[in-house]
N, C-alpha and C. Protein backbone atom coordinates (compact mmCIF):
# COMPACT_ATOMS: atom_id res chain seq x y z
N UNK A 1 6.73 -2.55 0.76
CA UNK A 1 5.68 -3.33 0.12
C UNK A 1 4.40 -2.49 0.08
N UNK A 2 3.65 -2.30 -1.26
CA UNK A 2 2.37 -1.69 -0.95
C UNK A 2 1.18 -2.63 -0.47
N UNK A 3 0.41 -1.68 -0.23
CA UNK A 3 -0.96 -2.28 0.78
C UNK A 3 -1.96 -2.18 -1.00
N UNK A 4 -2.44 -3.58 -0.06
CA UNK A 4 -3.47 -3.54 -2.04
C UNK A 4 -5.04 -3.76 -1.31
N UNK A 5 -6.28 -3.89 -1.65
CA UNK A 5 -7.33 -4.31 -1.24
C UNK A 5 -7.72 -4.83 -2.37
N UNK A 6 -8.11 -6.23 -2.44
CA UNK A 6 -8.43 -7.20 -3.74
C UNK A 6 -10.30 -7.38 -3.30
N UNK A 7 -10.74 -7.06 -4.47
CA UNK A 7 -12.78 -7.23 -4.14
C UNK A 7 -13.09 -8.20 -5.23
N UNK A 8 -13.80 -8.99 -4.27
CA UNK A 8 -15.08 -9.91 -5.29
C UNK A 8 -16.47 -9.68 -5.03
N UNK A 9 -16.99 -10.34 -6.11
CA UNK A 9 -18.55 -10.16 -5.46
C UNK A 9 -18.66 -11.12 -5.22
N UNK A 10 -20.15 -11.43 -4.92
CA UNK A 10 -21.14 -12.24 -3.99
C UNK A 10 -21.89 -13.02 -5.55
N UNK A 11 -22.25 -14.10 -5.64
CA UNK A 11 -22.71 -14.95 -6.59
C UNK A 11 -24.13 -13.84 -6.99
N UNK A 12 -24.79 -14.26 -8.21
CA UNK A 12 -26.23 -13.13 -8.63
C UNK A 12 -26.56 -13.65 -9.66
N UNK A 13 -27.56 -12.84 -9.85
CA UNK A 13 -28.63 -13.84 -11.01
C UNK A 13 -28.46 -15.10 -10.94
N UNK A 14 -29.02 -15.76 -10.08
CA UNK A 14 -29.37 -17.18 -9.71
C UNK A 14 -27.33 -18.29 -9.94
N UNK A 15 -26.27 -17.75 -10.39
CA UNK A 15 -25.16 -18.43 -10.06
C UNK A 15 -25.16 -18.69 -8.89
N UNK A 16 -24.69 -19.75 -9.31
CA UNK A 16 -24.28 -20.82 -7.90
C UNK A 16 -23.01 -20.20 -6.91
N UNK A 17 -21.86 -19.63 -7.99
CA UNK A 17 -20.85 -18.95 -7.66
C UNK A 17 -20.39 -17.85 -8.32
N UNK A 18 -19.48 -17.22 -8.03
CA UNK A 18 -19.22 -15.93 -8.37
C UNK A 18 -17.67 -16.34 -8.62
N UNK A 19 -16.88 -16.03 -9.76
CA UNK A 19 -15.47 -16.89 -9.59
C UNK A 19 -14.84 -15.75 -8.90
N UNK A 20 -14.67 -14.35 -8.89
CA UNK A 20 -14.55 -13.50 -8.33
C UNK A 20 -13.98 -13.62 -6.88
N UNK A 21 -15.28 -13.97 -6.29
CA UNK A 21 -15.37 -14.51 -5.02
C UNK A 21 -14.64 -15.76 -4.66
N UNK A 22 -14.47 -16.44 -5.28
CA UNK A 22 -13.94 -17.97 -5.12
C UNK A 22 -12.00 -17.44 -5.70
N UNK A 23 -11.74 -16.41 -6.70
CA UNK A 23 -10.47 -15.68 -6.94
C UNK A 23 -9.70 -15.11 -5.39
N UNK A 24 -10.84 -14.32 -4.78
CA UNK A 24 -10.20 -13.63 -3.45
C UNK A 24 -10.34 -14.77 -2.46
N UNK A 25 -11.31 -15.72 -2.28
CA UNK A 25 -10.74 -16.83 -1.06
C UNK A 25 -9.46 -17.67 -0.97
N UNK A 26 -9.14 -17.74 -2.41
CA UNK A 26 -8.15 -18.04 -2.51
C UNK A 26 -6.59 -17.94 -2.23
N UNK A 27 -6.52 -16.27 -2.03
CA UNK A 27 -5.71 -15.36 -2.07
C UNK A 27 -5.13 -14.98 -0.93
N UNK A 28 -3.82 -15.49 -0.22
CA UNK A 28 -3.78 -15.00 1.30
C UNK A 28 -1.68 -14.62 0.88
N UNK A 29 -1.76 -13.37 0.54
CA UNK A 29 -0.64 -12.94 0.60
C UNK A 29 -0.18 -11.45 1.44
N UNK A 30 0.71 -11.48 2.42
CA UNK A 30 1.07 -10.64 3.29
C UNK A 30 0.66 -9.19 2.42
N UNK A 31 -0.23 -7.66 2.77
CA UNK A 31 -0.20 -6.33 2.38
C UNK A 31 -1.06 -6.58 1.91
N UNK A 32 -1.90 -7.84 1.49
CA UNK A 32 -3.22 -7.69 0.39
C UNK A 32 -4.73 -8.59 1.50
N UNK A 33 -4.90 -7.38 1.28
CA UNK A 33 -6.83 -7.20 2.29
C UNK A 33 -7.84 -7.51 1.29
N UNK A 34 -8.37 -8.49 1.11
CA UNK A 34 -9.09 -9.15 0.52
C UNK A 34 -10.93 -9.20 1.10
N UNK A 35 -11.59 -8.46 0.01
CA UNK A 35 -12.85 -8.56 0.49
C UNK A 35 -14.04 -9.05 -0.57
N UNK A 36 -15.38 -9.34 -0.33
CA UNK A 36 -16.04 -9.93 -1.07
C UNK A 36 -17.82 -9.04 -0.97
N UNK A 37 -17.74 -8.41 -1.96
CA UNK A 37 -18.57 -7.44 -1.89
C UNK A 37 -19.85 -7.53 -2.33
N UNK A 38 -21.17 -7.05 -2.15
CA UNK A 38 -22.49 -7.45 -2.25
C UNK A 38 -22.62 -6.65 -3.97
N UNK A 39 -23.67 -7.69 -4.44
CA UNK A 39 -24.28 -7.45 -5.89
C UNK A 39 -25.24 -6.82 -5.69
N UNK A 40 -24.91 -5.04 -5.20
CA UNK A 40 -25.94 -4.64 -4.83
C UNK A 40 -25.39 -2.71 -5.20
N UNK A 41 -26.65 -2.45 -6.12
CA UNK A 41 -25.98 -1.04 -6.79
C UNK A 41 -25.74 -0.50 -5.78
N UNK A 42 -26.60 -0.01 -4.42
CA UNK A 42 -26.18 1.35 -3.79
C UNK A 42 -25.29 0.66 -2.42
N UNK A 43 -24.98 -0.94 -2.35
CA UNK A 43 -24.12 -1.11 -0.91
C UNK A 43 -23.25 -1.82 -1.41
N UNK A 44 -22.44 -2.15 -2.17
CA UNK A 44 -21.24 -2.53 -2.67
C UNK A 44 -20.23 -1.84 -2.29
N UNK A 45 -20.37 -0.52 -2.90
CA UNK A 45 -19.37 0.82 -2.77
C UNK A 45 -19.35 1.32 -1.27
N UNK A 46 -20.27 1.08 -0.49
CA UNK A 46 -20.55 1.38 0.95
C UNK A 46 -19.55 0.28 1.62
N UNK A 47 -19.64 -0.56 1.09
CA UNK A 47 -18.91 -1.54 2.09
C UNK A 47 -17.50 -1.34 1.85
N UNK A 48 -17.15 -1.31 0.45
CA UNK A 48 -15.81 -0.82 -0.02
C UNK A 48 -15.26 0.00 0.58
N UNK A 49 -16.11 1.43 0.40
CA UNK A 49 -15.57 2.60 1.49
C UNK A 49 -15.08 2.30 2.82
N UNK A 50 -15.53 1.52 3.82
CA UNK A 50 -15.55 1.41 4.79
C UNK A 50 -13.85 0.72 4.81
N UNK A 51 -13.69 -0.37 4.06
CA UNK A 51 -12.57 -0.93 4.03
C UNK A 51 -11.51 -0.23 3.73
N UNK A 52 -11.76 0.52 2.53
CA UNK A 52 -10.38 1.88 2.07
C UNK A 52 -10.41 2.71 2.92
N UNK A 53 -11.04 2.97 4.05
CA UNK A 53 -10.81 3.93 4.56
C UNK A 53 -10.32 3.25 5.64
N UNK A 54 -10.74 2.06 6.02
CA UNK A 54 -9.79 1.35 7.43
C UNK A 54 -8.40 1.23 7.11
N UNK A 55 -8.35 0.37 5.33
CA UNK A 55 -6.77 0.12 5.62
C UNK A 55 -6.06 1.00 4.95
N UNK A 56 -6.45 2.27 4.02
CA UNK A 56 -5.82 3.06 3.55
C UNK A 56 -4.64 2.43 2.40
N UNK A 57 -5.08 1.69 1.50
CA UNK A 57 -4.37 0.82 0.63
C UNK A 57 -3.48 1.94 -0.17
N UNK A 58 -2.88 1.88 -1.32
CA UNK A 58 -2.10 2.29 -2.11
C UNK A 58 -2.87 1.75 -3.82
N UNK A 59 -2.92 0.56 -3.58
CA UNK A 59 -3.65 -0.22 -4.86
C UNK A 59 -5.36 -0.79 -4.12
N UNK A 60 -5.70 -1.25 -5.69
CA UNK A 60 -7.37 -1.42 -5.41
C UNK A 60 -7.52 -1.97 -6.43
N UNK A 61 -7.67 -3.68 -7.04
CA UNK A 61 -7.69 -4.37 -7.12
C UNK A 61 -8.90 -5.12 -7.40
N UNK A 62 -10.08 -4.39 -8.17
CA UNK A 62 -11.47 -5.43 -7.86
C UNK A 62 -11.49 -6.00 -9.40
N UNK A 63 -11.73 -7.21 -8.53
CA UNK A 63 -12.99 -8.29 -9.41
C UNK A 63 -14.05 -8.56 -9.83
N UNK A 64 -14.55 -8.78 -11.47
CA UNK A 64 -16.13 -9.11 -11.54
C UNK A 64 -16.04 -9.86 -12.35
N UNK A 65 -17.13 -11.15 -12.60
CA UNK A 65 -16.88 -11.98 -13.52
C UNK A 65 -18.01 -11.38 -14.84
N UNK A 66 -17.52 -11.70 -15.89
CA UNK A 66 -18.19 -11.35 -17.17
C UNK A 66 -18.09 -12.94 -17.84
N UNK A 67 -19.31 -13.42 -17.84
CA UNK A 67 -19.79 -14.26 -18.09
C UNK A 67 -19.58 -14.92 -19.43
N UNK A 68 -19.83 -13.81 -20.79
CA UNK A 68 -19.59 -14.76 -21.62
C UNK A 68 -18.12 -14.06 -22.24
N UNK A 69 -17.13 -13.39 -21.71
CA UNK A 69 -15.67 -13.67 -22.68
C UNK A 69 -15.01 -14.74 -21.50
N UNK A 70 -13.95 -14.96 -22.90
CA UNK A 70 -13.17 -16.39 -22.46
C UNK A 70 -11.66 -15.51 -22.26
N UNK A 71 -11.28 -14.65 -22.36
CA UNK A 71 -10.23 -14.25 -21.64
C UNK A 71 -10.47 -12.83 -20.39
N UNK A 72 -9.42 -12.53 -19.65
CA UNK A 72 -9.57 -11.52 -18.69
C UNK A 72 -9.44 -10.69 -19.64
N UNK A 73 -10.11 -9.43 -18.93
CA UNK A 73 -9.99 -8.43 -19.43
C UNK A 73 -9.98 -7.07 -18.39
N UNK A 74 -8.67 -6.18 -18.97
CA UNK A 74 -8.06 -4.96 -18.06
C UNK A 74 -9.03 -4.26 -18.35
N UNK A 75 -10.05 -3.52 -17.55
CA UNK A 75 -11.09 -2.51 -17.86
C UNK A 75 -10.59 -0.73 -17.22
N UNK A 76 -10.18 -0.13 -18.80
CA UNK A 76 -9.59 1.07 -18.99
C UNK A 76 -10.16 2.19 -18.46
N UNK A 77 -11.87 1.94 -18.75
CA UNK A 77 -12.29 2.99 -18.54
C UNK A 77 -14.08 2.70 -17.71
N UNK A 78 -14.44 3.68 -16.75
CA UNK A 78 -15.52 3.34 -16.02
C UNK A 78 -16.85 4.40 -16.30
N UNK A 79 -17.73 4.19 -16.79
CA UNK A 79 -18.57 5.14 -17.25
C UNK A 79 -19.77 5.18 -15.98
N UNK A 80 -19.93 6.62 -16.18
CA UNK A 80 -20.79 7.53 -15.12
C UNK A 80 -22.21 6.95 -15.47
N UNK A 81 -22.92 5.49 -15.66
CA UNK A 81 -23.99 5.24 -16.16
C UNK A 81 -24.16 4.00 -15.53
N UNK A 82 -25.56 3.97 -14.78
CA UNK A 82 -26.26 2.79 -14.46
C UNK A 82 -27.21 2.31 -15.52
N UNK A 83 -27.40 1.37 -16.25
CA UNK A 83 -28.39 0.52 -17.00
C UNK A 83 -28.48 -0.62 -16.71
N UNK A 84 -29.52 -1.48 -16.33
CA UNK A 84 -29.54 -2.87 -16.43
C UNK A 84 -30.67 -3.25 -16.89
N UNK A 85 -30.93 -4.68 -17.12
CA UNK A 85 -32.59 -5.43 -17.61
C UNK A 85 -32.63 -5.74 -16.22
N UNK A 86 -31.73 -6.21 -15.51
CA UNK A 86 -31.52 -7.28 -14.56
C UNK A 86 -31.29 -6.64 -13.09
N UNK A 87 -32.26 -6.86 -12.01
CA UNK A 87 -32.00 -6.21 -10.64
C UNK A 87 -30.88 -6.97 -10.41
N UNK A 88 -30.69 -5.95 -9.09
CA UNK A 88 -29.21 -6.57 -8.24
C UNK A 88 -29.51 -7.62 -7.57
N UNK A 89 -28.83 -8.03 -6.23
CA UNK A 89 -28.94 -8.99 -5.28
C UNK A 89 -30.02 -8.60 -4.53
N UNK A 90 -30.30 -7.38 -4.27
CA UNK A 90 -31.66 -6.54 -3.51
C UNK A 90 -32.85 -6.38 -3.97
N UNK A 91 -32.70 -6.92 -5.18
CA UNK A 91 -33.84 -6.60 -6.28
C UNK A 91 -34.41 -5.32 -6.79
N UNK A 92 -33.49 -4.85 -6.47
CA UNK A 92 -33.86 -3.35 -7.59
C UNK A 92 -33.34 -3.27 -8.68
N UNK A 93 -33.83 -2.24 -9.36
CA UNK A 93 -33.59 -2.16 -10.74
C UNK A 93 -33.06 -0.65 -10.80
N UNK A 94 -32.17 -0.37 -11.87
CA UNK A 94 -31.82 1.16 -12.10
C UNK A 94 -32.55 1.29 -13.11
N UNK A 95 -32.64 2.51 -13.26
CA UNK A 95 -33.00 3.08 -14.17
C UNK A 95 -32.17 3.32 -14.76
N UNK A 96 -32.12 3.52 -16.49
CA UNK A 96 -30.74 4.50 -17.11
C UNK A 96 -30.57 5.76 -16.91
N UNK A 97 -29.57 5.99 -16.28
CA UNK A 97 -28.89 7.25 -15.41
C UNK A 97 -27.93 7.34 -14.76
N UNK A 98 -26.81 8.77 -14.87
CA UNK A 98 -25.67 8.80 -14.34
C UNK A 98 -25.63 8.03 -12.94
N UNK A 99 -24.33 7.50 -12.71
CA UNK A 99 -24.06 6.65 -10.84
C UNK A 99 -23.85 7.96 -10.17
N UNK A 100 -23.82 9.27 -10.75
CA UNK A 100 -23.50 11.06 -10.41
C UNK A 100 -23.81 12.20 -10.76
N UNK A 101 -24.67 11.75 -11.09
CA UNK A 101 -25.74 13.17 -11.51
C UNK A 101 -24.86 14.05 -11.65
N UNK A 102 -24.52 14.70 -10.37
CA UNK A 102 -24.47 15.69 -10.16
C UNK A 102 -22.22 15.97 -11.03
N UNK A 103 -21.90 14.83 -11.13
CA UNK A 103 -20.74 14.91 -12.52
C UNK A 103 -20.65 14.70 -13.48
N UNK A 104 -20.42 15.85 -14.25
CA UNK A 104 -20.87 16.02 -15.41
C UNK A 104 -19.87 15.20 -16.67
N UNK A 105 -18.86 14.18 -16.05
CA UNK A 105 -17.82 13.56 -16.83
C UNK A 105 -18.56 12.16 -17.11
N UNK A 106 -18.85 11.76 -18.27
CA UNK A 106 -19.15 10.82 -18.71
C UNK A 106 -18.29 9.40 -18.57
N UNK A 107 -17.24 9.44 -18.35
CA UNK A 107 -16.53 8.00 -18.13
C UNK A 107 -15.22 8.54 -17.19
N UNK A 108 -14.09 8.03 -16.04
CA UNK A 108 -12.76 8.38 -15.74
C UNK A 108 -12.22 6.66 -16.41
N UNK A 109 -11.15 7.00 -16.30
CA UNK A 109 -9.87 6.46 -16.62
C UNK A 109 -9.01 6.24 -15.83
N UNK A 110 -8.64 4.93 -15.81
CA UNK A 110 -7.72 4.69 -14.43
C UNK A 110 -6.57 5.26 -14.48
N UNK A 111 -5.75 5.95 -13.12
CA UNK A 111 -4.70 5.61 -13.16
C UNK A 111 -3.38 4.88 -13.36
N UNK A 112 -4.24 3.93 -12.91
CA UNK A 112 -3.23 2.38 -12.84
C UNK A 112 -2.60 1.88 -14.73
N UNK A 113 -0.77 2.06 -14.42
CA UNK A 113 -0.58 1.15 -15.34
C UNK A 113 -0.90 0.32 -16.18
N UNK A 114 -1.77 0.31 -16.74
CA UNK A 114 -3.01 -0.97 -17.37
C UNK A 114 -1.83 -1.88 -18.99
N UNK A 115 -1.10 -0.80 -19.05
CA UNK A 115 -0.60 -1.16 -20.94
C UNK A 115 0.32 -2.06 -20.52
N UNK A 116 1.03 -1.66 -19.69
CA UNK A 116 2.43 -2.40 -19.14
C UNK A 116 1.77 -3.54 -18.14
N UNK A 117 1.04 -3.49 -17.21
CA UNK A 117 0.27 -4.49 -16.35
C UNK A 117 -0.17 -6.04 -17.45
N UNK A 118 -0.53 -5.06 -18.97
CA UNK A 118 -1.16 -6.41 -20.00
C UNK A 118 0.11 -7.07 -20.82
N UNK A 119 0.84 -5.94 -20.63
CA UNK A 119 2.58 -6.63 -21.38
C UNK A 119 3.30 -7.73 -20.35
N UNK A 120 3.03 -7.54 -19.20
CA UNK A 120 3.45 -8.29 -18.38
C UNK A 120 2.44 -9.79 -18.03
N UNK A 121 1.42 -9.52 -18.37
CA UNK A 121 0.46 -10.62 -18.31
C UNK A 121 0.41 -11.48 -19.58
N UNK A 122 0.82 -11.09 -20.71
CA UNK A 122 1.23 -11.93 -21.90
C UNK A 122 2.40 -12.26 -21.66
N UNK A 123 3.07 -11.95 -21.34
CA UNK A 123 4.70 -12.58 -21.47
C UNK A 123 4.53 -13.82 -20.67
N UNK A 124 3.51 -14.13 -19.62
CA UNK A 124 3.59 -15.05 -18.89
C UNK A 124 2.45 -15.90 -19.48
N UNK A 125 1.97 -15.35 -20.39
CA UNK A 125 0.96 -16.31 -21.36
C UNK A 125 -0.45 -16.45 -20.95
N UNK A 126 -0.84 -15.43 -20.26
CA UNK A 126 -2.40 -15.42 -19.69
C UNK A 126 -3.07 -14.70 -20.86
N UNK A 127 -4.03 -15.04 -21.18
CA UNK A 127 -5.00 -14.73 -22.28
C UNK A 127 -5.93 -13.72 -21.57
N UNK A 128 -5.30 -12.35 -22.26
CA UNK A 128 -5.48 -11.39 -21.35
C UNK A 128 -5.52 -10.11 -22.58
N UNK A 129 -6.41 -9.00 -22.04
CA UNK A 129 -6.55 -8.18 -23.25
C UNK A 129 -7.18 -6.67 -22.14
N UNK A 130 -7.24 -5.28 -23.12
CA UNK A 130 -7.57 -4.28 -22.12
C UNK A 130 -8.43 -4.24 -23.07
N UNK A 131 -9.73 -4.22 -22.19
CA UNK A 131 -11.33 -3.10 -22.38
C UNK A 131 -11.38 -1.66 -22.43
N UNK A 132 -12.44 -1.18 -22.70
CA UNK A 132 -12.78 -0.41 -22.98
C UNK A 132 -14.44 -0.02 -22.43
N UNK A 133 -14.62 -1.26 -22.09
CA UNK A 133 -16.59 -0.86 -21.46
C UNK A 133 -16.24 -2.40 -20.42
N UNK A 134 -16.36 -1.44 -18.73
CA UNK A 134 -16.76 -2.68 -17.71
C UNK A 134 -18.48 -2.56 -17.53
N UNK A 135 -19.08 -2.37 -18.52
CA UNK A 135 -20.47 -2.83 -18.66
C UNK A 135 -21.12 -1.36 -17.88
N UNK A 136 -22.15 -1.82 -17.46
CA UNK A 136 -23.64 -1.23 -16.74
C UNK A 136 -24.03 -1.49 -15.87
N UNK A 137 -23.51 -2.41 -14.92
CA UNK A 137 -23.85 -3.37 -13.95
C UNK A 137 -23.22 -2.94 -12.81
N UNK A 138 -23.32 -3.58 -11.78
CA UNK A 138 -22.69 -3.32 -10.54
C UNK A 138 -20.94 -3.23 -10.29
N UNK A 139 -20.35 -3.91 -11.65
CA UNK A 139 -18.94 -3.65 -11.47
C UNK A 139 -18.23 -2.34 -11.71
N UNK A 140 -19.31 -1.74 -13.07
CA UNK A 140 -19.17 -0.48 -13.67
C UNK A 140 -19.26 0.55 -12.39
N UNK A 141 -20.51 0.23 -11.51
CA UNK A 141 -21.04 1.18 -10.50
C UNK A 141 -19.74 1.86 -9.47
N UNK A 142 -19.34 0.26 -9.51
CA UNK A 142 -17.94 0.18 -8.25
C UNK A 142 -17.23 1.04 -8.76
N UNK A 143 -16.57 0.56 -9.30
CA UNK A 143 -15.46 1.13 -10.64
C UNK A 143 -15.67 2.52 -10.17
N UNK A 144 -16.47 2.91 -11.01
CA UNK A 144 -16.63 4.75 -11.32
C UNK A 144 -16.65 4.95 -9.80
N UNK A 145 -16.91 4.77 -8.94
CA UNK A 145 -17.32 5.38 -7.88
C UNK A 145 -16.16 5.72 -6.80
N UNK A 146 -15.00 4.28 -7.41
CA UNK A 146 -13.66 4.31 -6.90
C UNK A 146 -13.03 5.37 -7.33
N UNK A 147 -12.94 5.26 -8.72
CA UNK A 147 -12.29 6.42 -9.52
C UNK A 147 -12.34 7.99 -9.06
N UNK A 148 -14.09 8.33 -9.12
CA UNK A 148 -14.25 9.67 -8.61
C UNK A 148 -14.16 9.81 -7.57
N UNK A 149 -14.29 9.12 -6.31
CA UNK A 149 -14.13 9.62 -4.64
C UNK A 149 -13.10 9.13 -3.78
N UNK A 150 -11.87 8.55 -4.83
CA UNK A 150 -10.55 7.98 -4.45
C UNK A 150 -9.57 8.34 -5.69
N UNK A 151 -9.62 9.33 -5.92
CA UNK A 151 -8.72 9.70 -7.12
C UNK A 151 -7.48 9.46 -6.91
N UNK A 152 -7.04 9.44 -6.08
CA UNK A 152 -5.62 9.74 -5.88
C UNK A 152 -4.95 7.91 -5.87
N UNK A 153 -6.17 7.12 -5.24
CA UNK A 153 -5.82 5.37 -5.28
C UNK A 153 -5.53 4.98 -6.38
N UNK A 154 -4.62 3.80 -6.55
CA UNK A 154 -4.34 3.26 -8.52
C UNK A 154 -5.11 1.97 -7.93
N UNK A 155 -6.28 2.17 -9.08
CA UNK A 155 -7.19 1.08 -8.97
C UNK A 155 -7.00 0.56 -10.60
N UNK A 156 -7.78 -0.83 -10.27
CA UNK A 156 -7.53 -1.32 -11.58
C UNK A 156 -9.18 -2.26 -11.07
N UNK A 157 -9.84 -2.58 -12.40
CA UNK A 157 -10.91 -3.60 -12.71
C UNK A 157 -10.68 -4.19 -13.40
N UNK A 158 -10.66 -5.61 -13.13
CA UNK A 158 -10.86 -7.32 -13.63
C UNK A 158 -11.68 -7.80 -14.16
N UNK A 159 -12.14 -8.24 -15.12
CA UNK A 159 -13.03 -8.75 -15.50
C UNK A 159 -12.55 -9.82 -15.79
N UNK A 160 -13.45 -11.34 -14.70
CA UNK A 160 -12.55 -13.09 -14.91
C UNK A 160 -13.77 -13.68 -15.73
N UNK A 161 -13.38 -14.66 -16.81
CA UNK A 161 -14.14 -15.21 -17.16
C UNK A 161 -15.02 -16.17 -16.28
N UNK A 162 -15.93 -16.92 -16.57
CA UNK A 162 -16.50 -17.97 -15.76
C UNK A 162 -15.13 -19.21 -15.78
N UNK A 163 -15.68 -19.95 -14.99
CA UNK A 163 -14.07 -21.14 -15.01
C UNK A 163 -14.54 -21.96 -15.77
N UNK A 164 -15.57 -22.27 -16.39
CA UNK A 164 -15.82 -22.91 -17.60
C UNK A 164 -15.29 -22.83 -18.75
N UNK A 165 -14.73 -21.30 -19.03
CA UNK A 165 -14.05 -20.48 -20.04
C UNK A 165 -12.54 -20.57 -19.86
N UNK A 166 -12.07 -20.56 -18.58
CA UNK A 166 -10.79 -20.70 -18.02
C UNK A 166 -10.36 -20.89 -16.69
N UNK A 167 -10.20 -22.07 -16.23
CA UNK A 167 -10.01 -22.51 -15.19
C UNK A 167 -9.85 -21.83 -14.34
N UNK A 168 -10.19 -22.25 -13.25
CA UNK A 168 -10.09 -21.74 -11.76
C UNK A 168 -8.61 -21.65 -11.36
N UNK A 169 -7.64 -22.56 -11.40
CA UNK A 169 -6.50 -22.32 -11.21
C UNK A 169 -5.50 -21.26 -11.89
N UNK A 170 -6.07 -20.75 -13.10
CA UNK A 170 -4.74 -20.35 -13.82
C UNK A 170 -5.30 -19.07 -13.41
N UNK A 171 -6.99 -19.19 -13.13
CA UNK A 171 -7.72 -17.44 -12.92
C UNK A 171 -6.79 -16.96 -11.73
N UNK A 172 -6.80 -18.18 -10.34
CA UNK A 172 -5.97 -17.79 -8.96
C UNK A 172 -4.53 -17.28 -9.55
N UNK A 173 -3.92 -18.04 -9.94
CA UNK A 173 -2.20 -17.72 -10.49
C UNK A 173 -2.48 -16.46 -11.07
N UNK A 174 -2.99 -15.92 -12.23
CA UNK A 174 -2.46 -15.27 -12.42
C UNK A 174 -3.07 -14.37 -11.24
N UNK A 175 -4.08 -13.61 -10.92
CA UNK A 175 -4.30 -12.71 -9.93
C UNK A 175 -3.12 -12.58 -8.96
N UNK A 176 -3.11 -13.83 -8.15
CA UNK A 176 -1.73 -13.56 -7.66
C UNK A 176 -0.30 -13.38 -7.86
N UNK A 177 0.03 -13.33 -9.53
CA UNK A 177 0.88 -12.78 -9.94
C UNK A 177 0.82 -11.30 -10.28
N UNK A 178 -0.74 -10.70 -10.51
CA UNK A 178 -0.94 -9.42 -10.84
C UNK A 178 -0.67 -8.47 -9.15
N UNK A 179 -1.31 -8.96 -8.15
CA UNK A 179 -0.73 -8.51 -6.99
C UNK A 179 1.02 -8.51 -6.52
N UNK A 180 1.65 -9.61 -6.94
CA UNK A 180 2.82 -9.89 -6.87
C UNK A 180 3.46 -8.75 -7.63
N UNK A 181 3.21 -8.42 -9.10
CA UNK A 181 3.49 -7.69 -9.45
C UNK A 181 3.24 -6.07 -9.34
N UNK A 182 2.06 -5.58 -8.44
CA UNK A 182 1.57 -4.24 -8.17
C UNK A 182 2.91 -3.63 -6.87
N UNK A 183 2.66 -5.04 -6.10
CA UNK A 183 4.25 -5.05 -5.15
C UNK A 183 5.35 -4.86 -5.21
N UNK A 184 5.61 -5.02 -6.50
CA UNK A 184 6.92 -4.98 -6.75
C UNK A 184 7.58 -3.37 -7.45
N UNK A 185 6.10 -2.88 -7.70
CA UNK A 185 5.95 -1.77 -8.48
C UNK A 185 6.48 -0.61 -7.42
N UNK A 186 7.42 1.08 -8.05
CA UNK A 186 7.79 1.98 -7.59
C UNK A 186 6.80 2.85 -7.27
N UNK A 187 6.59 3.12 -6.29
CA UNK A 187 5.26 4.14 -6.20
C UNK A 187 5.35 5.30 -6.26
């Protein structure tokens, strides 16, 4: 069985909740380490680290909610760029500028199965589609940061609608069918 680590964030910009967060409380299946991470550009990824490096996962699994689409969406690719209007949970603000200066690659690309992961998520009828931009924001930050200083991990980014857009229940099911299925996967 592989070891997975599933991330949510922490509720922001004045939400009440984060479905993200309310996705991983949900979630208690044997190999999968479930954590809930701060809306915060430079300690999100700090806290993350700390966890990939305790449990040494195989998969990586994070969550962010994107507010206004109404289906999930597989996010392909993570770009080397902080922009926001909007501070974090800490109240800072980025400026527009690489999350890496000092790398000169403008976006990575996951490892992770993503084409076959979305063939398998339609067949079971989840309204589900792959991206191409996980934004500017703190999910993007994560993302890229997984990518470049865990290369070798198959990570994947989530993007859940609000549960207004699509229920809270079918958001839990499927997640835990997308873990069910990372498990079942040949490594």
């Amino acid at each position: 069985m592989s070891k997975i680590v599933l991330t949510g964030f922490k509720p922001f910009l004045g939400d009440p909740i984060n479905p993200s967060e309310i996705i991983c409380q949900n979630i208690s299946i044997p190999g999968v380490c479930t954590q809930v991470l701060s809306v915060d550009f430079y300690q999100a990824f700090e806290e993350l680290k700390i966890t990939l490096k305790k449990e040494n996962p195989e998969y990586v699994v994070s969550l962010g909610v994107a507010s206004s689409r109404v289906q999930v969406s597989l996010e392909k690719v993570a770009l080397n760029w902080n922009e926001s209007k909007h501070p974090d949970e800490a109240g800072q603000f980025v400026s527009p500028a690489p999350i890496q200066p000092s790398d000169d690659r403008l976006a990575l690309m996951t490892k992770f199965p993503i084409n076959e992961l979305q063939d398998f998520l339609v067949e079971k009828k989840y309204p589900v589609k792959i991206s191409f931009s996980a934004g500017t924001y703190v999910c993007n930050n994560v993302y890229y940061k997984i990518l470049a200083e865990f290369p070798d991990l198959k990570t994947i980014f989530i993007h859940v609608p609000i549960f207004e857009n699509l229920n809270q229940e079918l958001q839990v099911q499927m997640v835990h069918d997308v873990l069910n299925y990372i498990q079942n996967l040949k490594s």
